[in-house]
C-alpha atoms as a PDB file:
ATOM      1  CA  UNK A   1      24.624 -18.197  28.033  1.00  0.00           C
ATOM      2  CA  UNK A   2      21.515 -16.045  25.965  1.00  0.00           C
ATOM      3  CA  UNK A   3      22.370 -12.380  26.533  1.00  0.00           C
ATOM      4  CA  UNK A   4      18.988 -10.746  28.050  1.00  0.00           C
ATOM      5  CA  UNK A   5      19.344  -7.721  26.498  1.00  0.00           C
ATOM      6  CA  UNK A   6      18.504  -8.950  23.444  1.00  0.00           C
ATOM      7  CA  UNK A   7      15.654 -10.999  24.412  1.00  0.00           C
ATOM      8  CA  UNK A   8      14.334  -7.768  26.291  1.00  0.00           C
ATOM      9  CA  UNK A   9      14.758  -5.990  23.749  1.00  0.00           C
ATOM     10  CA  UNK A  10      12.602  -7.693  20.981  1.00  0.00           C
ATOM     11  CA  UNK A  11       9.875  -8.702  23.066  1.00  0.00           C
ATOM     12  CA  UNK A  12       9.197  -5.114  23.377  1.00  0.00           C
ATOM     13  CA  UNK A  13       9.882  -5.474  19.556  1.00  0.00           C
ATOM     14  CA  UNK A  14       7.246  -7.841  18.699  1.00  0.00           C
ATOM     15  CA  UNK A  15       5.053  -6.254  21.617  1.00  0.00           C
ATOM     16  CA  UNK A  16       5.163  -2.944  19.575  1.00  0.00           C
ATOM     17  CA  UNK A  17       4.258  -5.120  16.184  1.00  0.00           C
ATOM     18  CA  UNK A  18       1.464  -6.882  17.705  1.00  0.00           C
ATOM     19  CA  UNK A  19       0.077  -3.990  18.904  1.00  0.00           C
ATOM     20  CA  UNK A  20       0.230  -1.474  16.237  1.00  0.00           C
ATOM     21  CA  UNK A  21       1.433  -3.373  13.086  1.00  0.00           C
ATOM     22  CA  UNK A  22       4.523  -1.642  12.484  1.00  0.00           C
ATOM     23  CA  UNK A  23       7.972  -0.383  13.938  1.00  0.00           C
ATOM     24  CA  UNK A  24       9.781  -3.663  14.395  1.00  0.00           C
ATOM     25  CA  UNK A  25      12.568  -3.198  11.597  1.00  0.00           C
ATOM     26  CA  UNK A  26      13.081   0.444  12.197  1.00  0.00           C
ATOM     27  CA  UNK A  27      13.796  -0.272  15.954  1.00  0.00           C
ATOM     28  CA  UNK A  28      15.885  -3.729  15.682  1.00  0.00           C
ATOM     29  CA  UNK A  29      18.190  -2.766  13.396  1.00  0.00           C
ATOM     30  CA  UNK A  30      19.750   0.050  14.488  1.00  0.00           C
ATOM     31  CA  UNK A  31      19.821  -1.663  17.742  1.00  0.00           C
ATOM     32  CA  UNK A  32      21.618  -4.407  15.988  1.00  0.00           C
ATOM     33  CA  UNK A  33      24.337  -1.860  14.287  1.00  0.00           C
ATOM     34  CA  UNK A  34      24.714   0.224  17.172  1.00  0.00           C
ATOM     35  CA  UNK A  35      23.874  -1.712  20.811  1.00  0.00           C
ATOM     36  CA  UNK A  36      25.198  -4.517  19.555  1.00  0.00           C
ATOM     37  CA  UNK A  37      28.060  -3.702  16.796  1.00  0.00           C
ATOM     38  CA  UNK A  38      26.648  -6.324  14.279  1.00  0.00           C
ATOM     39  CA  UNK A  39      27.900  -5.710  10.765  1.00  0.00           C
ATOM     40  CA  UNK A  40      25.569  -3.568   8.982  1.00  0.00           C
ATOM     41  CA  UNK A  41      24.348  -6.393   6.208  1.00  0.00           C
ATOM     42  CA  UNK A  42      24.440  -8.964   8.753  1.00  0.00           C
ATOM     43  CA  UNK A  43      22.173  -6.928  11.396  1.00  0.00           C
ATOM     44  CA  UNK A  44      20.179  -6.148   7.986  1.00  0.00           C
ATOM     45  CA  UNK A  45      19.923 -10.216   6.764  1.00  0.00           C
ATOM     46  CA  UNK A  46      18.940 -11.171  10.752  1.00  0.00           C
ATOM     47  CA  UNK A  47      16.318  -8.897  11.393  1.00  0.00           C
ATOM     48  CA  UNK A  48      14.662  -9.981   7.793  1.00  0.00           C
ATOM     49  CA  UNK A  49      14.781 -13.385   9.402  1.00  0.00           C
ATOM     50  CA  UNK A  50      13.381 -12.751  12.655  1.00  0.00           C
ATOM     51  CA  UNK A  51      10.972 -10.283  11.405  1.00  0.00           C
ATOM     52  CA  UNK A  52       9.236 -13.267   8.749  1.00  0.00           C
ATOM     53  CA  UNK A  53       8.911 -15.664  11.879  1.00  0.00           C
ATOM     54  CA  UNK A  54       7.224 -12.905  13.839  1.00  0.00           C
ATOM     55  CA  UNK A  55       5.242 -11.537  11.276  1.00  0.00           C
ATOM     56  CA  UNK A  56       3.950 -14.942  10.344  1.00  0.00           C
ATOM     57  CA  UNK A  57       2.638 -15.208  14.242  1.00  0.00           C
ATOM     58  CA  UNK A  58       0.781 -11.471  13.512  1.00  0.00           C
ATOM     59  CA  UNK A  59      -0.689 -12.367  10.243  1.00  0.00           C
ATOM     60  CA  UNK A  60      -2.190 -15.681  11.375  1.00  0.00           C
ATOM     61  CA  UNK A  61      -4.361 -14.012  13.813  1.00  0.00           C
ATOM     62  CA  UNK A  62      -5.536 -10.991  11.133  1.00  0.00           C
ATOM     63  CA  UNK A  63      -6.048 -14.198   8.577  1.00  0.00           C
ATOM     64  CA  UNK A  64      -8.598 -15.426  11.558  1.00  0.00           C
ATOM     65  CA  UNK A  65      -9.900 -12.450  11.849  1.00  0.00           C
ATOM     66  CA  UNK A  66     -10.634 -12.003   7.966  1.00  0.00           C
ATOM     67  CA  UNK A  67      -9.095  -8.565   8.858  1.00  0.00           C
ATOM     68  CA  UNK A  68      -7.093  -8.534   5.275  1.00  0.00           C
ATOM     69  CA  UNK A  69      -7.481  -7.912   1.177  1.00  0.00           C
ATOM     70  CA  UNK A  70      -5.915 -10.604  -0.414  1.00  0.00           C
ATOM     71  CA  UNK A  71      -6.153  -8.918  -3.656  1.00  0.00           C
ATOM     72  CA  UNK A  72      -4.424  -5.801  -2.466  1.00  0.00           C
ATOM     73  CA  UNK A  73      -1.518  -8.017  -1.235  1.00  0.00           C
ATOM     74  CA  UNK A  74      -1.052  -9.796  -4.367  1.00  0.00           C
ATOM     75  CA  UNK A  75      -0.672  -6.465  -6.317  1.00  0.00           C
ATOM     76  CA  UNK A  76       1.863  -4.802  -3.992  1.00  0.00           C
ATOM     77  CA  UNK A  77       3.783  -8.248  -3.964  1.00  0.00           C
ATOM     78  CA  UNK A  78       3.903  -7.839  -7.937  1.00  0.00           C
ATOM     79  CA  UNK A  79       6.400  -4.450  -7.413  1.00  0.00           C
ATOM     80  CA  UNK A  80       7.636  -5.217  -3.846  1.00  0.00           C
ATOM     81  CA  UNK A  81       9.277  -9.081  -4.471  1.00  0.00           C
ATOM     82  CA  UNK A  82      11.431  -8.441  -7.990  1.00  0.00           C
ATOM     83  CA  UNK A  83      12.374  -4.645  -6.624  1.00  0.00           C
ATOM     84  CA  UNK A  84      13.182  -6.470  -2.843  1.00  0.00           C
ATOM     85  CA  UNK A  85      15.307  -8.671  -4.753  1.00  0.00           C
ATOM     86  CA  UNK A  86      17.241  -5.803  -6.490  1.00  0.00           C
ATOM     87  CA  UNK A  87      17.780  -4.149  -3.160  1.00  0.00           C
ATOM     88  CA  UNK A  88      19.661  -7.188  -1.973  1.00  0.00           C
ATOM     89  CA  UNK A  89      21.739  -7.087  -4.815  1.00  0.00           C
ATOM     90  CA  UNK A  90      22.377  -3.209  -4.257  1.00  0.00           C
ATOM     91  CA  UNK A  91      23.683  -4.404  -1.010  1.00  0.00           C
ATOM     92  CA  UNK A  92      25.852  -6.911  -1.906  1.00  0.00           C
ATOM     93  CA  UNK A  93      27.380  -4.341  -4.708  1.00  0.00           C
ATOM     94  CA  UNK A  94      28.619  -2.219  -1.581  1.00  0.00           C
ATOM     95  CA  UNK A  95      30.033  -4.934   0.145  1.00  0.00           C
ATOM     96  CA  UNK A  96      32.027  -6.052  -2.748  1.00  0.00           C
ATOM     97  CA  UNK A  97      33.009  -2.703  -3.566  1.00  0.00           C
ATOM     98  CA  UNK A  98      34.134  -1.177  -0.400  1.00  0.00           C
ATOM     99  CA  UNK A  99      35.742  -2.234   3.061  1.00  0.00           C
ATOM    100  CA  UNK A 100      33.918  -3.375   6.052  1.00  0.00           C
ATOM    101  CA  UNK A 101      34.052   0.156   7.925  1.00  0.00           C
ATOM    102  CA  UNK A 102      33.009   2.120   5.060  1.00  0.00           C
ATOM    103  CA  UNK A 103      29.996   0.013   3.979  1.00  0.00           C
ATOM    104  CA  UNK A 104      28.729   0.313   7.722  1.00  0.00           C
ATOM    105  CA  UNK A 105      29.056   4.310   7.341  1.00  0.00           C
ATOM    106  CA  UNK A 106      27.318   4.064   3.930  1.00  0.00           C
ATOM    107  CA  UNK A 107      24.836   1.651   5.169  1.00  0.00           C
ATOM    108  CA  UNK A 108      24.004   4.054   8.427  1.00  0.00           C
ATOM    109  CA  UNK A 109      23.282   6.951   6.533  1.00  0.00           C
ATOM    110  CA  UNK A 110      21.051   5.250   4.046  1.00  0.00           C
ATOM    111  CA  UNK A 111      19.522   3.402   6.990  1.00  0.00           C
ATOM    112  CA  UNK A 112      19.302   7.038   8.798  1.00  0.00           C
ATOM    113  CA  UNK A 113      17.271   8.589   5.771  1.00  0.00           C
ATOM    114  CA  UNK A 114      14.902   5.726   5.605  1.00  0.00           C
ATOM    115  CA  UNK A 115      13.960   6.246   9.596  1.00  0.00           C
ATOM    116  CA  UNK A 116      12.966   9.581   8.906  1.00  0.00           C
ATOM    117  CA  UNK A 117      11.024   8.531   6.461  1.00  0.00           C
ATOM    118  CA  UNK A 118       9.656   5.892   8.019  1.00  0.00           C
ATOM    119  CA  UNK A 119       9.084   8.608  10.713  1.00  0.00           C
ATOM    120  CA  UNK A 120       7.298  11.286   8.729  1.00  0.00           C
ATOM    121  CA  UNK A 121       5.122   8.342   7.046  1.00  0.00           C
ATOM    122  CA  UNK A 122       3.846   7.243  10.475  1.00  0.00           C
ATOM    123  CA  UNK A 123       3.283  11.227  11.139  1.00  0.00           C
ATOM    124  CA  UNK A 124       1.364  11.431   8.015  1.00  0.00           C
ATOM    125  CA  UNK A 125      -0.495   8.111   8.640  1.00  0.00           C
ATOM    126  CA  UNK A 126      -1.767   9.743  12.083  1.00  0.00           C
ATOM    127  CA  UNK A 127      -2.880  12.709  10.565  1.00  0.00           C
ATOM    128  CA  UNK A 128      -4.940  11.088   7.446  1.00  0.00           C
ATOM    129  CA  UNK A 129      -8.864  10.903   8.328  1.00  0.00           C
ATOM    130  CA  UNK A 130     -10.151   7.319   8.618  1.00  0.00           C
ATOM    131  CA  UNK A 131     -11.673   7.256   4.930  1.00  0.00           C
ATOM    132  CA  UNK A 132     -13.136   3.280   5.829  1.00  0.00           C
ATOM    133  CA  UNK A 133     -16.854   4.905   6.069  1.00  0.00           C
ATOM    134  CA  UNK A 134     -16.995   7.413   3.805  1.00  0.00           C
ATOM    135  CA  UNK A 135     -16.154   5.067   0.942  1.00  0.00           C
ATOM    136  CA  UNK A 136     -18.382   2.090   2.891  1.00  0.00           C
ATOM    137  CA  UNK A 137     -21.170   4.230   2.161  1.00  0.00           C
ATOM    138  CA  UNK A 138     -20.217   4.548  -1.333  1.00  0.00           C
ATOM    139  CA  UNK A 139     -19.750   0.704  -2.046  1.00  0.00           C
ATOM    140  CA  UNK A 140     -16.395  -0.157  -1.186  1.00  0.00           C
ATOM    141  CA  UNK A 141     -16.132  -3.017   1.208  1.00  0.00           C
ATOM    142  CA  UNK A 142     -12.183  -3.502   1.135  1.00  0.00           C
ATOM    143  CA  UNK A 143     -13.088  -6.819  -1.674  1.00  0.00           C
ATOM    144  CA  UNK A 144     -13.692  -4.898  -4.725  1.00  0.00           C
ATOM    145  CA  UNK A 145     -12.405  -5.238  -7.708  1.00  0.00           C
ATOM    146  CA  UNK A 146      -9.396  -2.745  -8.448  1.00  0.00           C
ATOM    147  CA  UNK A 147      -9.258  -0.667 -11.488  1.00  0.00           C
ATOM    148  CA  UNK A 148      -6.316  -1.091 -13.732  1.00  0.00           C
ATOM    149  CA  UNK A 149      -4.672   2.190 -13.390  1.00  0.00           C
ATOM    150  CA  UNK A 150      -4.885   1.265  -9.644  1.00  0.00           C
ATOM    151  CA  UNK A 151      -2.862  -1.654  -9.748  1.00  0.00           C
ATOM    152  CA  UNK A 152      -0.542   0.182 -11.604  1.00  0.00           C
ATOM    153  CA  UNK A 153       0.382   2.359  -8.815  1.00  0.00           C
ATOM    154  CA  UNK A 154       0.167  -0.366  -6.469  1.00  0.00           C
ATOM    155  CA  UNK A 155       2.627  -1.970  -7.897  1.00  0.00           C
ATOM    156  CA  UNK A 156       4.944   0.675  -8.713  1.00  0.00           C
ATOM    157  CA  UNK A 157       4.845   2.372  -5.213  1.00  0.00           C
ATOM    158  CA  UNK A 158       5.073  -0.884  -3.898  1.00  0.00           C
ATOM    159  CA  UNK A 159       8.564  -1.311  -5.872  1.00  0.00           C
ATOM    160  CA  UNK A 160       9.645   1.280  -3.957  1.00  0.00           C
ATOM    161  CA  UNK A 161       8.710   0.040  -0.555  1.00  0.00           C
ATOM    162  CA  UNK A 162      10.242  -3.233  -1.583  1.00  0.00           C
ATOM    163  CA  UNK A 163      13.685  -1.515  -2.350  1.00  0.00           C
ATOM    164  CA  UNK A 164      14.113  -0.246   0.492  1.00  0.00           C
ATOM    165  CA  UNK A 165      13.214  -3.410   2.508  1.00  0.00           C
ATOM    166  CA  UNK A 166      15.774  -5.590   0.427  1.00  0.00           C
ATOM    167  CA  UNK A 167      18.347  -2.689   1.127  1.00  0.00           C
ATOM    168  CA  UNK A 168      17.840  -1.825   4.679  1.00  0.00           C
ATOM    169  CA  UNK A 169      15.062  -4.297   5.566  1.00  0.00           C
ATOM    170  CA  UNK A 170      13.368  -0.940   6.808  1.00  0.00           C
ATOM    171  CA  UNK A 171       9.409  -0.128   5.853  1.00  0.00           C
ATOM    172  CA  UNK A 172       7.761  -3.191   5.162  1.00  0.00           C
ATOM    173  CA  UNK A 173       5.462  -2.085   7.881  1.00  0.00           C
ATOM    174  CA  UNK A 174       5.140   1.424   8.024  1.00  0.00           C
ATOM    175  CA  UNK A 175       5.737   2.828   4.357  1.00  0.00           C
ATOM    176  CA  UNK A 176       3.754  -0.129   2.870  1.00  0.00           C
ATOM    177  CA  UNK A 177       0.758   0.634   5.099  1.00  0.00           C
ATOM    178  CA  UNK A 178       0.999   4.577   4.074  1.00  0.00           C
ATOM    179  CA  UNK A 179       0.418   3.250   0.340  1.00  0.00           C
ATOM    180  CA  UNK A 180      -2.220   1.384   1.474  1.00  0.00           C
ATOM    181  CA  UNK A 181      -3.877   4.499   2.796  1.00  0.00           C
ATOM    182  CA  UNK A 182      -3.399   6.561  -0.123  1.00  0.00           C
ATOM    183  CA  UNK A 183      -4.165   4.289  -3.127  1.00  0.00           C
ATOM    184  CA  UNK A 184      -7.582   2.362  -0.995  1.00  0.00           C
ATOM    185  CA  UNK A 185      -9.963   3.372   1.250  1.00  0.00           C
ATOM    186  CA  UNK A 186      -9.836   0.581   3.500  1.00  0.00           C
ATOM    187  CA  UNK A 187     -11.010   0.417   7.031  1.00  0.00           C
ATOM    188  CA  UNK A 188      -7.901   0.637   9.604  1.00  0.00           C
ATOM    189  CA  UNK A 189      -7.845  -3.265  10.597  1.00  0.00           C
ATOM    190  CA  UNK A 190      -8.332  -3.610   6.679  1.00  0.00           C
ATOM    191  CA  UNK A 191      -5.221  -1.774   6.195  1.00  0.00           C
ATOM    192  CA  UNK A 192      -2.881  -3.873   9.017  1.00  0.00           C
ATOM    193  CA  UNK A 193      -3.971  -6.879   7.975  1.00  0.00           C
ATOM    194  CA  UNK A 194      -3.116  -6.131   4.202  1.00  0.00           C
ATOM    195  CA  UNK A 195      -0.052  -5.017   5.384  1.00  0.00           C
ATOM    196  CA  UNK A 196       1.122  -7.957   7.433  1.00  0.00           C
ATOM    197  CA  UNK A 197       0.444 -10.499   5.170  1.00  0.00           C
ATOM    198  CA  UNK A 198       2.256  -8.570   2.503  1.00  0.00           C
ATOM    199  CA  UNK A 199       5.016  -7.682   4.759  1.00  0.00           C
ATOM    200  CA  UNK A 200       5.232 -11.394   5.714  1.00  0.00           C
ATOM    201  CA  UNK A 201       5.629 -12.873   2.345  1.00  0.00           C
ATOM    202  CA  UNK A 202       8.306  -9.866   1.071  1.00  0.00           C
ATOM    203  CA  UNK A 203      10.551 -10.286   4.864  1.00  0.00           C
ATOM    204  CA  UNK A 204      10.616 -14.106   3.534  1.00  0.00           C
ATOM    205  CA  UNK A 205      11.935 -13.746   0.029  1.00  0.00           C
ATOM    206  CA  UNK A 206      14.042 -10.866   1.580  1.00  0.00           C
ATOM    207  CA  UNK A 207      14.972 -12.947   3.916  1.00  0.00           C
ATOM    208  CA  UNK A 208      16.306 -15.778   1.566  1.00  0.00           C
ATOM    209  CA  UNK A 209      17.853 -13.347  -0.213  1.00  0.00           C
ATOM    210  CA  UNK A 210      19.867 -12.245   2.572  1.00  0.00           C
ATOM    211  CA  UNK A 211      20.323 -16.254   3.679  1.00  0.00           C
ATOM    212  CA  UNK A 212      21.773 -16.817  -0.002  1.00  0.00           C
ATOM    213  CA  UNK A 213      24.359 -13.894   0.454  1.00  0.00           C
ATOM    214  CA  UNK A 214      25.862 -15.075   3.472  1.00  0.00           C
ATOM    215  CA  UNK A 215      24.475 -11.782   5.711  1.00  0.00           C
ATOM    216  CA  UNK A 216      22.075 -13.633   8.441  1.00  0.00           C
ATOM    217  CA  UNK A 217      23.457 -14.722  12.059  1.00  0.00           C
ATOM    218  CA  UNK A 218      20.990 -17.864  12.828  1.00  0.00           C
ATOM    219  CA  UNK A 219      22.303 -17.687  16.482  1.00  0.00           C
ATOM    220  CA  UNK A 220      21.352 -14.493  16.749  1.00  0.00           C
ATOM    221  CA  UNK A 221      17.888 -14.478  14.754  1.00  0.00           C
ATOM    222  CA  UNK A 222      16.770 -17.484  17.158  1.00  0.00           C
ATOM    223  CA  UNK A 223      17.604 -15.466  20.543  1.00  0.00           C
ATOM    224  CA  UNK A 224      15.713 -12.828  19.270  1.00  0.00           C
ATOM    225  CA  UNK A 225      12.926 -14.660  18.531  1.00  0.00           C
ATOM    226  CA  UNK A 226      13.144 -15.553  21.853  1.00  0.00           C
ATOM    227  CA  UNK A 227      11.537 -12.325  23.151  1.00  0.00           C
ATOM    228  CA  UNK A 228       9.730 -11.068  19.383  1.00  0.00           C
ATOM    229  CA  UNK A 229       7.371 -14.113  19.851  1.00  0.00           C
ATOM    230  CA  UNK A 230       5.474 -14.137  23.502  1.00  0.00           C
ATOM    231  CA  UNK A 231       6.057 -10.358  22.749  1.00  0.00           C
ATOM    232  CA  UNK A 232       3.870 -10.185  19.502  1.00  0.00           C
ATOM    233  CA  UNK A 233       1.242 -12.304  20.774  1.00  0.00           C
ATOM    234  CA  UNK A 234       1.025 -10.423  24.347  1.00  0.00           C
ATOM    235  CA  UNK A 235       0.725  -7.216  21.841  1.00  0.00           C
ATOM    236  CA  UNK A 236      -1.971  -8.924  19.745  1.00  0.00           C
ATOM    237  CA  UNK A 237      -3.985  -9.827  22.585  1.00  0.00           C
ATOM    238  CA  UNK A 238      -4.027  -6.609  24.714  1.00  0.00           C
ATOM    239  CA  UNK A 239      -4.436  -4.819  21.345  1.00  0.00           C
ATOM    240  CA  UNK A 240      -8.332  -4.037  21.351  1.00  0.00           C
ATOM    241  CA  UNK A 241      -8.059  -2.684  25.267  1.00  0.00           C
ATOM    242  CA  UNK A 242      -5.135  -0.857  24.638  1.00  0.00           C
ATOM    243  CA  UNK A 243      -5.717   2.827  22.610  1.00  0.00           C
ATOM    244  CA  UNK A 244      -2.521   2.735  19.232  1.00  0.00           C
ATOM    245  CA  UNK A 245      -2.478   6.184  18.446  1.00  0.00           C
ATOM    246  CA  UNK A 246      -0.688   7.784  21.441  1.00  0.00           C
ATOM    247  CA  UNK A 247       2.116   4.634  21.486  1.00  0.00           C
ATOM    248  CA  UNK A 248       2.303   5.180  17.143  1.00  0.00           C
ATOM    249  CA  UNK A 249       3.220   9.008  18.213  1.00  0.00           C
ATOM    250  CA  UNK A 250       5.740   8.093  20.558  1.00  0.00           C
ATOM    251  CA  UNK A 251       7.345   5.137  18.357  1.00  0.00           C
ATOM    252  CA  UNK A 252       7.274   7.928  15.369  1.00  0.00           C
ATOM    253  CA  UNK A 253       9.237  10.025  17.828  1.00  0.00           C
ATOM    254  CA  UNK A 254      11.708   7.372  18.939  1.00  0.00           C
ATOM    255  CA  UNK A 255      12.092   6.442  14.971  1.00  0.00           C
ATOM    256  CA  UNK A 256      12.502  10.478  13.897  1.00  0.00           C
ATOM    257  CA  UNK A 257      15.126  10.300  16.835  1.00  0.00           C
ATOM    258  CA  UNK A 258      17.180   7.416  16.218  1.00  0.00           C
ATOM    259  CA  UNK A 259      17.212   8.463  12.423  1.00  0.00           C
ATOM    260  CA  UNK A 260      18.863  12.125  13.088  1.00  0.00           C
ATOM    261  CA  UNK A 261      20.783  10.537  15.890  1.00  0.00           C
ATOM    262  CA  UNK A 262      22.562   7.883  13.678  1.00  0.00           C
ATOM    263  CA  UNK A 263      22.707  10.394  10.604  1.00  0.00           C
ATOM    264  CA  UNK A 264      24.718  13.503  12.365  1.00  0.00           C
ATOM    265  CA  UNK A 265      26.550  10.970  14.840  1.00  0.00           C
END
């Protein structure tokens, strides 16, 4: 028998990615850890796993909608992919050098810090002007060549990003895109689809990291895929009707909350 609550849960999930591009990692996980009582690096390994499949649904339709700067992508995959990689390692350090109860208390606080930053960054991302036109105007079209000391800091903040994803498989989505905004002045579909594809290729070597260590539940990953895929592609399609901003304050909320719940709890 599939468990509904699951299934429920991550179609609104993948509803919430479609629509808005991030939020699905910062919202399964703790579910994971906390509704469910998975393991901390297995609920971390999973959602990595069901987060590629669903984000590979998302990208597909920004790839048809040209909606993406493959150049961009490449650059933030340059820091994001080696420094994923040592976050998975980090990971597996704390499970060899603690017991099972303490490495779930270490890995909810850690997890706790990086929802409220997740949670500020989507704040902050709501607040930044739309810079697409101003720089439009100027002769940016979102395919220009980047300057050197640009790719520099797109790949170093994009290290950072890329940590934390291989450590808590939190922020592909939401920290990545508020890089995005700072370092390019990229049109808002611009920045998501950016974003997704990157996100999509990093939650797959991530992902394989995590497969290779032993912390993914396949059973689970496929039930929740269950729901995360009509759910993504409902959110997709209702997506130009359906106004982001006030749902991305309310799922910065929910993230802010769930972060200073699990951290004093």
């Amino acid at each position: 028998m599939i468990d509904a609550g699951p299934v429920l849960f991550s179609l609104l999930v993948g509803f919430l990615v479609g629509l808005t591009g991030v939020g699905g990692a910062a919202l399964m996980t703790p579910f994971l850890i906390v509704g469910m009582g998975v393991p901390a690096p297995t609920a971390i390994g999973t959602d990595l796993v069901f987060a590629t499949v669903t984000k590979i649904v998302a990208s597909f339709q920004h790839y048809l909608q040209r909606s993406m700067n493959l150049e961009v992508a490449l650059f933030l995959g340059f820091g994001s992919l080696p420094a994923s990689l040592m976050g998975v390692q980090t990971l597996e350090w704390i499970k060899n050098a603690y017991d099972p109860a303490m490495v779930d208390s270490i890995m909810v606080t850690i997890i706790s810090c990086v929802l409220l930053l997740v949670g500020a960054s989507l704040i902050f991302r709501l607040l930044m002007p739309n810079r697409g036109t101003q720089f439009h105007e100027r002769g940016w079209d979102g395919k220009s060549r980047m300057s050197r000391k640009r790719r520099l800091y797109t790949v170093l903040f994009g290290a950072i990003g890329g940590y934390l994803v291989g450590l808590t498989s939190i922020g592909s989505g939401s920290i990545m895109a508020i890089i995005l905004l700072m370092l390019y002045p990229m049109n808002a579909a611009a920045i998501v689809g950016t974003d997704i594809i990157h996100a999509t290729v990093l939650s797959l070597v991530t992902g394989v990291a995590h497969i290779a260590s032993g912390n993914v539940d396949f059973g689970l990953a496929g039930t929740l895929l269950l729901g995360s895929i009509p759910g993504v592609l409902l959110g997709s399609w209702v997506s130009p009707w359906v106004p982001d901003r006030p749902l991305k304050i309310l799922l910065a909320c929910m993230v802010t909350f769930v972060g200073l719940r699990l951290l004093f709890s």
